[in-house]
C-alpha atoms as a PDB file:
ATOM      1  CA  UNK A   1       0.000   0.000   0.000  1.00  0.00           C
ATOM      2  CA  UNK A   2       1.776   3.316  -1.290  1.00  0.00           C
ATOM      3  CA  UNK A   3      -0.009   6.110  -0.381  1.00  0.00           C
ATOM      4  CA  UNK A   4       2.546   8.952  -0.858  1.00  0.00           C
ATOM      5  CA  UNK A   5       3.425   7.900  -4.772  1.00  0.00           C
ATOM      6  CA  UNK A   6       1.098   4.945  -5.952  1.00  0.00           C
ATOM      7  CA  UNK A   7       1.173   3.543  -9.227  1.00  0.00           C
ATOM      8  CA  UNK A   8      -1.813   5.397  -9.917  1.00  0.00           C
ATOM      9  CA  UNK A   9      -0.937   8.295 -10.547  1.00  0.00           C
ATOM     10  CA  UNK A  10      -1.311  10.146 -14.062  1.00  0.00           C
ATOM     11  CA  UNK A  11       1.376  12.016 -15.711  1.00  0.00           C
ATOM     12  CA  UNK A  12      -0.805  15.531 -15.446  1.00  0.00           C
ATOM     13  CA  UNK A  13      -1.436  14.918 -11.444  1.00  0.00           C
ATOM     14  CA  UNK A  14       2.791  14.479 -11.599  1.00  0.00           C
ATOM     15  CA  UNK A  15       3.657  17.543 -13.239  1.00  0.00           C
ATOM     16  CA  UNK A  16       1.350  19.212 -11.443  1.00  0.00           C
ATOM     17  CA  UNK A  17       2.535  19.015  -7.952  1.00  0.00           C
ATOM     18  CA  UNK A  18       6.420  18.438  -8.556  1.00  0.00           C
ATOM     19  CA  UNK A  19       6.135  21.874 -11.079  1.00  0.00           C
ATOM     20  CA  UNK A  20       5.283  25.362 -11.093  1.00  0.00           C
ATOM     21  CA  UNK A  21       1.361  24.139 -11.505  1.00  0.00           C
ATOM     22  CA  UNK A  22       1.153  23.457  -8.015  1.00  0.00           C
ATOM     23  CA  UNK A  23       0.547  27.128  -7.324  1.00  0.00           C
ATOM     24  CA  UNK A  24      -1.952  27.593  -9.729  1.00  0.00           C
ATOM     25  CA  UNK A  25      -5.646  27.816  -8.520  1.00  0.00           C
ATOM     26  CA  UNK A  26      -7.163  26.269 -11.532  1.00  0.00           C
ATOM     27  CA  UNK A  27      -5.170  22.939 -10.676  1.00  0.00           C
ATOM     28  CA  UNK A  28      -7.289  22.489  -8.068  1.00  0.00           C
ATOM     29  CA  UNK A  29     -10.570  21.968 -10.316  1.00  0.00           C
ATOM     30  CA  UNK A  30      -7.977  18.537 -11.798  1.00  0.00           C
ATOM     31  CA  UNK A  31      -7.185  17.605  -8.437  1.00  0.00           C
ATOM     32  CA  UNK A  32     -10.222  17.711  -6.950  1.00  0.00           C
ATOM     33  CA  UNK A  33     -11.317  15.081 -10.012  1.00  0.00           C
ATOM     34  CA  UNK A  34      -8.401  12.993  -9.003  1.00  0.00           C
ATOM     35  CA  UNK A  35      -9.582  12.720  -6.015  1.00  0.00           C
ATOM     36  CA  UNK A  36     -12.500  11.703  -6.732  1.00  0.00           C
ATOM     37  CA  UNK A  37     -11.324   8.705  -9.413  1.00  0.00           C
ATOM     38  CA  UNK A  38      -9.397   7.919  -5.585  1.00  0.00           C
ATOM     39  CA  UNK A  39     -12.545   7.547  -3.649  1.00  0.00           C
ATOM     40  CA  UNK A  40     -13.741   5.508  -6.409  1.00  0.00           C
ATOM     41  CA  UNK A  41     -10.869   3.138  -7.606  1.00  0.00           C
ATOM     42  CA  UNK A  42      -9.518   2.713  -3.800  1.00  0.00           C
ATOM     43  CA  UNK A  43      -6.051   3.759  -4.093  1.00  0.00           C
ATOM     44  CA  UNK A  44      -4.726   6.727  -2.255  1.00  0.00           C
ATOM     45  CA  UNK A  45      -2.427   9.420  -3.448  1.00  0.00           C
ATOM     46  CA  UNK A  46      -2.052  11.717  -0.202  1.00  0.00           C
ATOM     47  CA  UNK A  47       0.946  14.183  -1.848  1.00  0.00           C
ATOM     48  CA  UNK A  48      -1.473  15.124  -4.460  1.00  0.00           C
ATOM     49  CA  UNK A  49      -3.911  15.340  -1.543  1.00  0.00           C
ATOM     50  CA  UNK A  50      -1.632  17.757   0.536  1.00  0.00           C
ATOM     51  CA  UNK A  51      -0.782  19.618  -3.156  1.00  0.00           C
ATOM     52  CA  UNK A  52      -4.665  20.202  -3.118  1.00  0.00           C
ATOM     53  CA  UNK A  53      -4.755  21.831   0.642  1.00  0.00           C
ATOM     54  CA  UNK A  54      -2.156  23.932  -0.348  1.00  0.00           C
ATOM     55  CA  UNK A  55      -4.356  25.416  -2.780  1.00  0.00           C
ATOM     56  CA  UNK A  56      -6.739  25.755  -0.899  1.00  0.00           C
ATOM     57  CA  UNK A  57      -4.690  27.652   1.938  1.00  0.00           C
ATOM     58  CA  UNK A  58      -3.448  30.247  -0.739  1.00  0.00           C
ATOM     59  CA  UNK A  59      -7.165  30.426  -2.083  1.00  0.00           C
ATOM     60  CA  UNK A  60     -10.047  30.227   0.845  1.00  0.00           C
ATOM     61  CA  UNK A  61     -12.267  30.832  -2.009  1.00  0.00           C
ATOM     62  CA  UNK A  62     -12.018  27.333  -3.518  1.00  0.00           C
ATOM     63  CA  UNK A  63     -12.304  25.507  -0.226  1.00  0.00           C
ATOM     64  CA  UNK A  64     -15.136  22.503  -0.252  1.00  0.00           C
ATOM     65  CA  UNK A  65     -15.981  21.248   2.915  1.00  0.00           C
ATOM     66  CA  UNK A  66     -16.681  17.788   1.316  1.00  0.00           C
ATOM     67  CA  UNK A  67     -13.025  17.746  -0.455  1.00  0.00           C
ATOM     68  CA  UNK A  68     -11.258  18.523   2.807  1.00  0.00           C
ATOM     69  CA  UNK A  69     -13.711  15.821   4.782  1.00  0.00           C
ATOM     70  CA  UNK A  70     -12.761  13.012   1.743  1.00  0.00           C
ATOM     71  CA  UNK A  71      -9.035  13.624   2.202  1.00  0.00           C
ATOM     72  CA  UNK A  72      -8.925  13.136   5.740  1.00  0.00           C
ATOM     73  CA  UNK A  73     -10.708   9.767   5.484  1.00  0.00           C
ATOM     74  CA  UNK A  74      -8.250   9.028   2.511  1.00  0.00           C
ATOM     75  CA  UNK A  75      -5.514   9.540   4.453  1.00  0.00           C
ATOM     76  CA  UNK A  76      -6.917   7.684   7.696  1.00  0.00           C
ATOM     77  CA  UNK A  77      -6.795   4.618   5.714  1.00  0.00           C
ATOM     78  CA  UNK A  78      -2.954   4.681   5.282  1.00  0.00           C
ATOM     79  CA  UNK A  79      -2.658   3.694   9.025  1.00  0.00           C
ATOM     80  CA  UNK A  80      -0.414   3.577  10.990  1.00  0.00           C
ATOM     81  CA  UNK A  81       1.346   6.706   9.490  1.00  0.00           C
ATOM     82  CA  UNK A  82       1.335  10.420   9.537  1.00  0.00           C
ATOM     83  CA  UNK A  83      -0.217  10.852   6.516  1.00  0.00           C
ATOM     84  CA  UNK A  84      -3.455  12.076   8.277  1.00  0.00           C
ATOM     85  CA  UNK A  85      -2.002  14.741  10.422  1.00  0.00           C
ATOM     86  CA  UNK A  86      -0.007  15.787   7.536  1.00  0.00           C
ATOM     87  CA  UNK A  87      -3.415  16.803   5.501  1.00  0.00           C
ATOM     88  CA  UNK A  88      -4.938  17.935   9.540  1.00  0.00           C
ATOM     89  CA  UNK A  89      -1.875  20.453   9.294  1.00  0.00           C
ATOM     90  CA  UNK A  90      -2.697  22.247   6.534  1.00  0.00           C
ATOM     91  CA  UNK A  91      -6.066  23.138   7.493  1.00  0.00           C
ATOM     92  CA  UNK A  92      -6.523  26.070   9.144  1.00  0.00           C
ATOM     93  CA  UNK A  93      -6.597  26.321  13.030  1.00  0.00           C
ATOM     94  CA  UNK A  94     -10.054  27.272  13.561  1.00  0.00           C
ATOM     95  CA  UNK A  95     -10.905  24.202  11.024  1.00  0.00           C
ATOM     96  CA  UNK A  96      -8.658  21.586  12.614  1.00  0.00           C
ATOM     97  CA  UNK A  97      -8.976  22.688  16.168  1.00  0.00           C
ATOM     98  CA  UNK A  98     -12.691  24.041  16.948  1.00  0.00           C
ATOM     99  CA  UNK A  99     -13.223  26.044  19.853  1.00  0.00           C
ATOM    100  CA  UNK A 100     -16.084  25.370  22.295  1.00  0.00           C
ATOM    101  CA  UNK A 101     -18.227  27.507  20.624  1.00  0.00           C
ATOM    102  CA  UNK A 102     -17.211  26.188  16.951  1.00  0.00           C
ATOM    103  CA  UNK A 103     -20.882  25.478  15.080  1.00  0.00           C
ATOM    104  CA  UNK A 104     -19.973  24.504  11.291  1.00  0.00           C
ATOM    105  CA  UNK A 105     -20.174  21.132   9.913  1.00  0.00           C
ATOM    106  CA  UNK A 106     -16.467  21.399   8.677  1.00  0.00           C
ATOM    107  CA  UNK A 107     -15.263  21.545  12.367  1.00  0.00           C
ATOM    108  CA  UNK A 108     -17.556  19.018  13.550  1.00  0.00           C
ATOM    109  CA  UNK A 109     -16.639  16.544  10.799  1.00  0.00           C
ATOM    110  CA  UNK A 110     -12.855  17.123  11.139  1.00  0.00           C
ATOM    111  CA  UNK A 111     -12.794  17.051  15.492  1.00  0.00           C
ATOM    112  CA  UNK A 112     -14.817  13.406  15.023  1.00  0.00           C
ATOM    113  CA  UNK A 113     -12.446  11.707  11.945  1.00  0.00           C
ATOM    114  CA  UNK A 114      -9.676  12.779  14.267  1.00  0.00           C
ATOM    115  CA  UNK A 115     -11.156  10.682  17.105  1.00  0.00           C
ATOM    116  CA  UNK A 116     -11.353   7.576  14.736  1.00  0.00           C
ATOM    117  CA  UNK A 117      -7.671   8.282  13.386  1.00  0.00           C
ATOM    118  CA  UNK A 118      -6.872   8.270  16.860  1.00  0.00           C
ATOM    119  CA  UNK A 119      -8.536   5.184  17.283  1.00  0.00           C
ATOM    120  CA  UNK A 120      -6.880   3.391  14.729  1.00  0.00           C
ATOM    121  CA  UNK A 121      -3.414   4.585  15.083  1.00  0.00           C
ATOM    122  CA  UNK A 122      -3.750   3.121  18.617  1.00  0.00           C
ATOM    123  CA  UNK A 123      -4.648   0.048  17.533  1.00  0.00           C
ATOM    124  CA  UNK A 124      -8.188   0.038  19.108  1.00  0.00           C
ATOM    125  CA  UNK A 125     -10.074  -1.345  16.554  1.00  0.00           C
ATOM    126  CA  UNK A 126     -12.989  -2.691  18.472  1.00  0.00           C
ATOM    127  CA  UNK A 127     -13.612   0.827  19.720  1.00  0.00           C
ATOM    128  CA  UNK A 128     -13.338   2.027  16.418  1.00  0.00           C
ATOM    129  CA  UNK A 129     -15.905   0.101  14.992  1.00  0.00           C
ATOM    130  CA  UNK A 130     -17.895   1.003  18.024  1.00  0.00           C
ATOM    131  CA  UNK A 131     -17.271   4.650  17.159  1.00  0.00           C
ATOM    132  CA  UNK A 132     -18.336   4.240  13.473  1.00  0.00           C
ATOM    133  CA  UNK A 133     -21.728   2.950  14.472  1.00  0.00           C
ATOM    134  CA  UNK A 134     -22.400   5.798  17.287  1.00  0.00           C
ATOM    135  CA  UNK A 135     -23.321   8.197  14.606  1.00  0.00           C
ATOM    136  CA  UNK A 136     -24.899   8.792  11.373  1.00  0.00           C
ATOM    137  CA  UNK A 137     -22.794  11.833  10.697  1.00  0.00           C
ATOM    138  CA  UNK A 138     -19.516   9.176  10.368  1.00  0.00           C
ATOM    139  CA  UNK A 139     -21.559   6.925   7.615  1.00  0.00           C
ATOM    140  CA  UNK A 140     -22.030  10.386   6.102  1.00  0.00           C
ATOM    141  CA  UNK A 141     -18.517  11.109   6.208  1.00  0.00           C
ATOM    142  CA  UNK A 142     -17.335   8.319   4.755  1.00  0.00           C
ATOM    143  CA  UNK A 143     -19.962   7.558   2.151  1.00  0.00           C
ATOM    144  CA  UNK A 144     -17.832   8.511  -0.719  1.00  0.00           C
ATOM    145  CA  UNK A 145     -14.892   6.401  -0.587  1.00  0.00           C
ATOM    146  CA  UNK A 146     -15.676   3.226  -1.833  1.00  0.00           C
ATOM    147  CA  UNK A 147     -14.986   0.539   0.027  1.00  0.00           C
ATOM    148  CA  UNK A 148     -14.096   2.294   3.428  1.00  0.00           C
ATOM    149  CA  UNK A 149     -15.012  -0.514   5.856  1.00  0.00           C
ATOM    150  CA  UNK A 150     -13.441  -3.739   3.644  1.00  0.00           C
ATOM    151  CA  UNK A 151     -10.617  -1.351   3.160  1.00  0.00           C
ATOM    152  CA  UNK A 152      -9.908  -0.618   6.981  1.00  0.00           C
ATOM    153  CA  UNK A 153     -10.145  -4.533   7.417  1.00  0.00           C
ATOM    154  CA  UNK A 154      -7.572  -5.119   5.066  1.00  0.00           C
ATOM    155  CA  UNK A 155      -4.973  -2.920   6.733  1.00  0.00           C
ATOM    156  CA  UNK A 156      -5.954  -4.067  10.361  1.00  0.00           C
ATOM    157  CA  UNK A 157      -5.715  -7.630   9.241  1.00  0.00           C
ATOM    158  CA  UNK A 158      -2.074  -6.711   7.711  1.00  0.00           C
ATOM    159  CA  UNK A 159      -1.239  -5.400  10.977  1.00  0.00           C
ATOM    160  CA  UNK A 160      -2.678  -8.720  12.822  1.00  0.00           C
ATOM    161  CA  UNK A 161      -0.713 -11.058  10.264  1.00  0.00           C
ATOM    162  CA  UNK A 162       2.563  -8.826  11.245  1.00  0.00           C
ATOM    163  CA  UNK A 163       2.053  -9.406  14.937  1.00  0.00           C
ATOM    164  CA  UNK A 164       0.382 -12.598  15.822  1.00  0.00           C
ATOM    165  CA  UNK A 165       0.844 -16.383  14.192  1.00  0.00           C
ATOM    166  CA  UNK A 166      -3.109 -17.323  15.623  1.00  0.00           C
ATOM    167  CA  UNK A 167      -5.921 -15.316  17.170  1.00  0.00           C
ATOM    168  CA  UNK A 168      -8.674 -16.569  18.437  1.00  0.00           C
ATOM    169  CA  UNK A 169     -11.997 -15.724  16.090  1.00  0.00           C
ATOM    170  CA  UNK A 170     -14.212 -13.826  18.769  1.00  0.00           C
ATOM    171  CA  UNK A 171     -11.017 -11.578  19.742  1.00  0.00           C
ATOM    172  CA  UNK A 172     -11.007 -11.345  15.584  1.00  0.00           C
ATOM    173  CA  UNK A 173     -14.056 -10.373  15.029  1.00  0.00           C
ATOM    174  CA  UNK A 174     -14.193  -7.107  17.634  1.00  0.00           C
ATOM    175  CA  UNK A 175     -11.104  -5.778  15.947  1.00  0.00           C
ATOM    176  CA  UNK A 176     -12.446  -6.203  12.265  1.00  0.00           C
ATOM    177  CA  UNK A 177     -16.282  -5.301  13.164  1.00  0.00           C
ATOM    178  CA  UNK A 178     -17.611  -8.440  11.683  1.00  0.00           C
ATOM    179  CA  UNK A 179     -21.241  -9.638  12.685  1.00  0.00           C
ATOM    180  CA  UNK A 180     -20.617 -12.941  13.471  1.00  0.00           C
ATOM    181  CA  UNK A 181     -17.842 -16.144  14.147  1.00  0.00           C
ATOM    182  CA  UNK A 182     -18.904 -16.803  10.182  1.00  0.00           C
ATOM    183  CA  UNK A 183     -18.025 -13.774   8.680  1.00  0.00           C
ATOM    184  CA  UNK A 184     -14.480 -13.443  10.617  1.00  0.00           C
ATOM    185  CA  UNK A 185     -13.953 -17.401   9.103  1.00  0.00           C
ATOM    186  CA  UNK A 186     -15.351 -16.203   5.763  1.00  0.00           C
ATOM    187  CA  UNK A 187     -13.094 -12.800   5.625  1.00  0.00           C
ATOM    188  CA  UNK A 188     -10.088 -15.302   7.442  1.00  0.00           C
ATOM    189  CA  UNK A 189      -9.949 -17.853   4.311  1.00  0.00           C
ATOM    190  CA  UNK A 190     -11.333 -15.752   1.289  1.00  0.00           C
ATOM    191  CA  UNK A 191      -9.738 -12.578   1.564  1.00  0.00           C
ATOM    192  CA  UNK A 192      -6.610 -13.456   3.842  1.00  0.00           C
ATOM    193  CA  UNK A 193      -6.288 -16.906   2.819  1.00  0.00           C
ATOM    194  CA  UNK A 194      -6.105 -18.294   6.501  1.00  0.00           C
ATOM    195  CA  UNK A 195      -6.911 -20.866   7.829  1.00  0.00           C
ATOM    196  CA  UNK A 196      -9.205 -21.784  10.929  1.00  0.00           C
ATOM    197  CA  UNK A 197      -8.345 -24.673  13.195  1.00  0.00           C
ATOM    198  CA  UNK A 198     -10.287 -27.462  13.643  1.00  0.00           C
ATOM    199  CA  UNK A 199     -12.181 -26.560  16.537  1.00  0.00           C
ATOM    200  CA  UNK A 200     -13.651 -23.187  14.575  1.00  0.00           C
ATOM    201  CA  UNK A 201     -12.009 -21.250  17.299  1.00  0.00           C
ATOM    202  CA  UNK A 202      -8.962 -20.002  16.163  1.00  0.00           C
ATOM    203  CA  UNK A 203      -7.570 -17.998  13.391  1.00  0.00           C
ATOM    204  CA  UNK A 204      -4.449 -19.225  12.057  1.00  0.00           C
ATOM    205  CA  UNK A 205      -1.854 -17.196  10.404  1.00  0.00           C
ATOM    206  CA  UNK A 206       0.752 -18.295   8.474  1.00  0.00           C
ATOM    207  CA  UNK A 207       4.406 -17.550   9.297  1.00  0.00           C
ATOM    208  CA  UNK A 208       6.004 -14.130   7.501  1.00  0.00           C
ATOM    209  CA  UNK A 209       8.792 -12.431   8.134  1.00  0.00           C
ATOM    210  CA  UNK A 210       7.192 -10.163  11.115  1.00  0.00           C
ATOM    211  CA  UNK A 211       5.748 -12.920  12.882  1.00  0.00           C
ATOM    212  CA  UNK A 212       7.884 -15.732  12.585  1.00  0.00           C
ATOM    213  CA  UNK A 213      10.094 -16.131  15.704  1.00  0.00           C
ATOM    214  CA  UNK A 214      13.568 -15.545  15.147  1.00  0.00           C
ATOM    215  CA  UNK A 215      16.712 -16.398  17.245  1.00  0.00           C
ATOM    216  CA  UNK A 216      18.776 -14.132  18.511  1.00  0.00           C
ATOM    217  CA  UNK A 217      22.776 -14.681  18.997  1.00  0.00           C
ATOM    218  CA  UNK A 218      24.748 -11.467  20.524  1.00  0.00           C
ATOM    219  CA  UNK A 219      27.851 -11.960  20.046  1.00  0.00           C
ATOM    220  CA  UNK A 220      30.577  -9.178  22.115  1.00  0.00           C
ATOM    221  CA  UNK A 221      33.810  -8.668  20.684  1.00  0.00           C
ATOM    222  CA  UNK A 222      36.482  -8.476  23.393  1.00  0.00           C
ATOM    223  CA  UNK A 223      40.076  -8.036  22.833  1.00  0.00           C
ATOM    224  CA  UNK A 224      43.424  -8.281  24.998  1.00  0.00           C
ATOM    225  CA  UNK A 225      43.581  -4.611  24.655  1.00  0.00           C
ATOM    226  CA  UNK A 226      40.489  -4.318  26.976  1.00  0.00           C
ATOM    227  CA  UNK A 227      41.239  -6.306  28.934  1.00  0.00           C
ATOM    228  CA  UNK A 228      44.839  -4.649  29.645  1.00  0.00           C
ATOM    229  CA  UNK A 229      43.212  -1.427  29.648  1.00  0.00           C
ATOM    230  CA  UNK A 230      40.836  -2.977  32.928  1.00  0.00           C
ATOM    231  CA  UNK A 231      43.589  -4.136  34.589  1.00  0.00           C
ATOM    232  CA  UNK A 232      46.030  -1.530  34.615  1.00  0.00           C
ATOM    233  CA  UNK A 233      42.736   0.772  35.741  1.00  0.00           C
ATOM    234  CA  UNK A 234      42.607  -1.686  38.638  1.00  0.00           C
ATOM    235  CA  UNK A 235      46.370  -1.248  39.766  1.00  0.00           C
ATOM    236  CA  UNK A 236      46.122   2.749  39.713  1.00  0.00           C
ATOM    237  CA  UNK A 237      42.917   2.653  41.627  1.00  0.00           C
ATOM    238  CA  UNK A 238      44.689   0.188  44.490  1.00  0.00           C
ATOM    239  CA  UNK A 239      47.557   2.479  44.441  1.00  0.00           C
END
């Protein structure tokens, strides 16, 4: 998953923010199309994201609520990375941190995606499914990208297969937000081609370099010079 320079990526989108385009306020009319042909296709491109933010900090005029809202969740799906308080930083203060008193939609869409970034980058994917259900506003929110939910399940089961070699299916299915013992067996074997043990309890994960125990030989290099060095320490201190 590349999120900074995917394959994706069109020629016109490249000269555009590695060139002089980058600064100029029609771009943002392409842009905003590529990032829509994102939310559709379910890739991620979150330098041409930032490239659009930019614009829109040099031109307030152009800003879209709904643009701003889609990269956020964009970039929330590259977790764990900074790519979502990298777009959260080029908002403007009063859009990225409401006051008490803050009313508009913008603020109140951008303070609750921050709490299920949050959520995610601390691995607490059972309350984030939890949060996503709370509220219509986050279905709202996230009804453009395609895909949002199987795509959040993807990357928490990457993060599962890098940690863990079997976990047990009711434990699976609070952190991917599945219904039922079924659906985490279904998702297990179909999409992550696992496999369940025989008991229908467990999730097994095949071994991969990050979960496969490895042994560990540390080896210290000690030479006669050390140890003469030590020594003659020990006579000075004694005289």
């Amino acid at each position: 998953m590349n999120g900074e320079d995917p394959q994706e990526r069109p020629e016109q989108i490249r000269n555009i923010i590695n060139g002089l385009e980058r600064y100029n306020p029609q771009a943002a009319e392409v842009l905003e199309a590529y990032l829509q042909q994102q939310c559709e296709q379910k890739f991620c491109d979150c330098n041409a994201n930032r490239a659009l933010l930019k614009l829109y900090q040099l031109n307030p005029d152009r800003i879209k609520d709904e643009v701003i809202t889609n990269i956020l969740v964009k970039a929330m799906t590259q977790f764990p990375s900074p790519q979502f308080d990298l777009a959260l930083h080029l908002l403007s203060p009063s859009q990225s941190n409401p006051g008490p008193n803050s009313t508009s939609d913008l603020t109140e869409a951008v303070a609750k995606l921050r709490v299920l970034n949050a959520q995610l980058e601390g691995a607490q994917y059972a309350r984030f499914w939890a949060t996503l259900d709370s509220d219509d506003i986050y279905a709202d929110l996230t009804t453009d990208i395609a895909g949002f939910e199987e795509t959040i399940r993807v990357r928490i089961a990457q993060l599962v297969s890098q940690a863990f070699r079997e976990v047990q299916v009711d434990v699976l299915e609070a952190w991917l937000g599945l219904d039922d013992a079924e659906a985490v067996k279904k998702f297990a074997t179909e999409t992550c081609r696992w496999k369940v043990s025989e008991d229908g309890a467990t999730v097994l994960i095949p071994a991969n370099p990050d979960n496969e125990a490895k042994k560990t030989e540390i080896r210290e290099e000690v030479s006669v010079d050390m140890f003469s060095r030590v020594i003659r320490r020990a006579w000075e201190g004694e005289a």
